[in-house]
Protein backbone atom coordinates (compact mmCIF):
# COMPACT_ATOMS: atom_id res chain seq x y z
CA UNK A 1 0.00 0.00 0.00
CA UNK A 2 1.68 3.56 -1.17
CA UNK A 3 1.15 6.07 1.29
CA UNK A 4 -0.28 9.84 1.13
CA UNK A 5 3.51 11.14 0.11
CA UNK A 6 3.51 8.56 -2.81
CA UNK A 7 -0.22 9.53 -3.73
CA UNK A 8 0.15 12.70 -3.61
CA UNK A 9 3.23 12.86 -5.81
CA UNK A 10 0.99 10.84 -8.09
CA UNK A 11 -1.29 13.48 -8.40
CA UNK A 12 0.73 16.13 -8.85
CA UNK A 13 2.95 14.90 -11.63
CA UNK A 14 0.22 13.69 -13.25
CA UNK A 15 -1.52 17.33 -12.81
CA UNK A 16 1.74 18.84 -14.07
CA UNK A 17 2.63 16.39 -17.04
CA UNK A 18 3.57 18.84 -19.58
CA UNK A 19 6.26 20.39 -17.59
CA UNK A 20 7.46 16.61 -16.27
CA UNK A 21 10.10 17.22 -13.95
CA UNK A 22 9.35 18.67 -10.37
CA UNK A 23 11.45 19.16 -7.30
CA UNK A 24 10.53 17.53 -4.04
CA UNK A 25 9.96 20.46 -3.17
CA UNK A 26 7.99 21.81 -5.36
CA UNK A 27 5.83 18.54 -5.49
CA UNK A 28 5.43 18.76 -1.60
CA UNK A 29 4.30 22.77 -2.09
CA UNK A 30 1.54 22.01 -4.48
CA UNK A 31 0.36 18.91 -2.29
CA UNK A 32 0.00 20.85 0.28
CA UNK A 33 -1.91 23.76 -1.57
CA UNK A 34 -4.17 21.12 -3.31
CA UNK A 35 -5.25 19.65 -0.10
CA UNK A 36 -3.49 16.19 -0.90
CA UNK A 37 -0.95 15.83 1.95
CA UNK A 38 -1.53 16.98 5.31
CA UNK A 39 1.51 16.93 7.20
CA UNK A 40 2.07 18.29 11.05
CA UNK A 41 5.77 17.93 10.76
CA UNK A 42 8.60 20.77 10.42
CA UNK A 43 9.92 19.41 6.42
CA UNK A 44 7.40 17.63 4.45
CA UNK A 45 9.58 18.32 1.50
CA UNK A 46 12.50 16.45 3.11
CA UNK A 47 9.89 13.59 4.03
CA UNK A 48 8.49 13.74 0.08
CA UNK A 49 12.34 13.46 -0.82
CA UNK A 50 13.02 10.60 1.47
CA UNK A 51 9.93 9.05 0.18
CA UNK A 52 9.94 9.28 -4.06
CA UNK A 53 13.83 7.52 -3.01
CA UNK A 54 12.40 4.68 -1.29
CA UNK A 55 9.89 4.08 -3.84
CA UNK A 56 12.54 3.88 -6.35
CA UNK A 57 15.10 1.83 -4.34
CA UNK A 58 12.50 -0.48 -3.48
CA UNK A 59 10.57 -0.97 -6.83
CA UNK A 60 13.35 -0.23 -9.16
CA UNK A 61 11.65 0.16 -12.80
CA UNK A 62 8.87 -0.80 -11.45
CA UNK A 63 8.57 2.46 -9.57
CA UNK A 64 6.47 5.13 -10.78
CA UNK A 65 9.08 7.57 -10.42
CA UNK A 66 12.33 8.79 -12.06
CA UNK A 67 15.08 10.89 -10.40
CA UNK A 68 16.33 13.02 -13.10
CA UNK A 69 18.18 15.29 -10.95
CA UNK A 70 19.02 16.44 -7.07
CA UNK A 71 15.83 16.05 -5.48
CA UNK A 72 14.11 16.01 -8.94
CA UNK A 73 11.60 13.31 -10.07
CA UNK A 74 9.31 12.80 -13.26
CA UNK A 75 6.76 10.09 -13.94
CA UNK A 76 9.03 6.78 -15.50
């Protein structure tokens, strides 16, 4: 089971597919404004970060994401 980080990164690269590329960051931001992630801690960016890197060092191509860059993803 993926949890909200994962779904809302989901979301929000799909949502921003003709740009592609986001920072965690910037992902996290836009969660947040969309009402997608609630988070109560200090750096929900850091935890999105963490997060889209687990997901690909767990699932390998199989993950969803791509990290084209320092703490930049895409859809694979």
């Amino acid at each position: 089971m993926r949890n909200q980080f994962i779904l809302a990164a989901i979301k929000v690269l799909e949502k921003n597919q003709p740009r592609k590329s986001m920072t965690s960051m910037e992902i996290t931001r836009t969660a947040l404004e969309l009402g997608l992630l609630k988070s109560a801690g200090k750096t929900p960016e850091r935890t999105m970060n963490a997060q889209l890197n687990q997901d690909i060092k767990r699932n390998g191509d199989k993950s969803a994401f791509e990290k084209v860059g320092r703490s930049t993803f895409k859809f694979r």
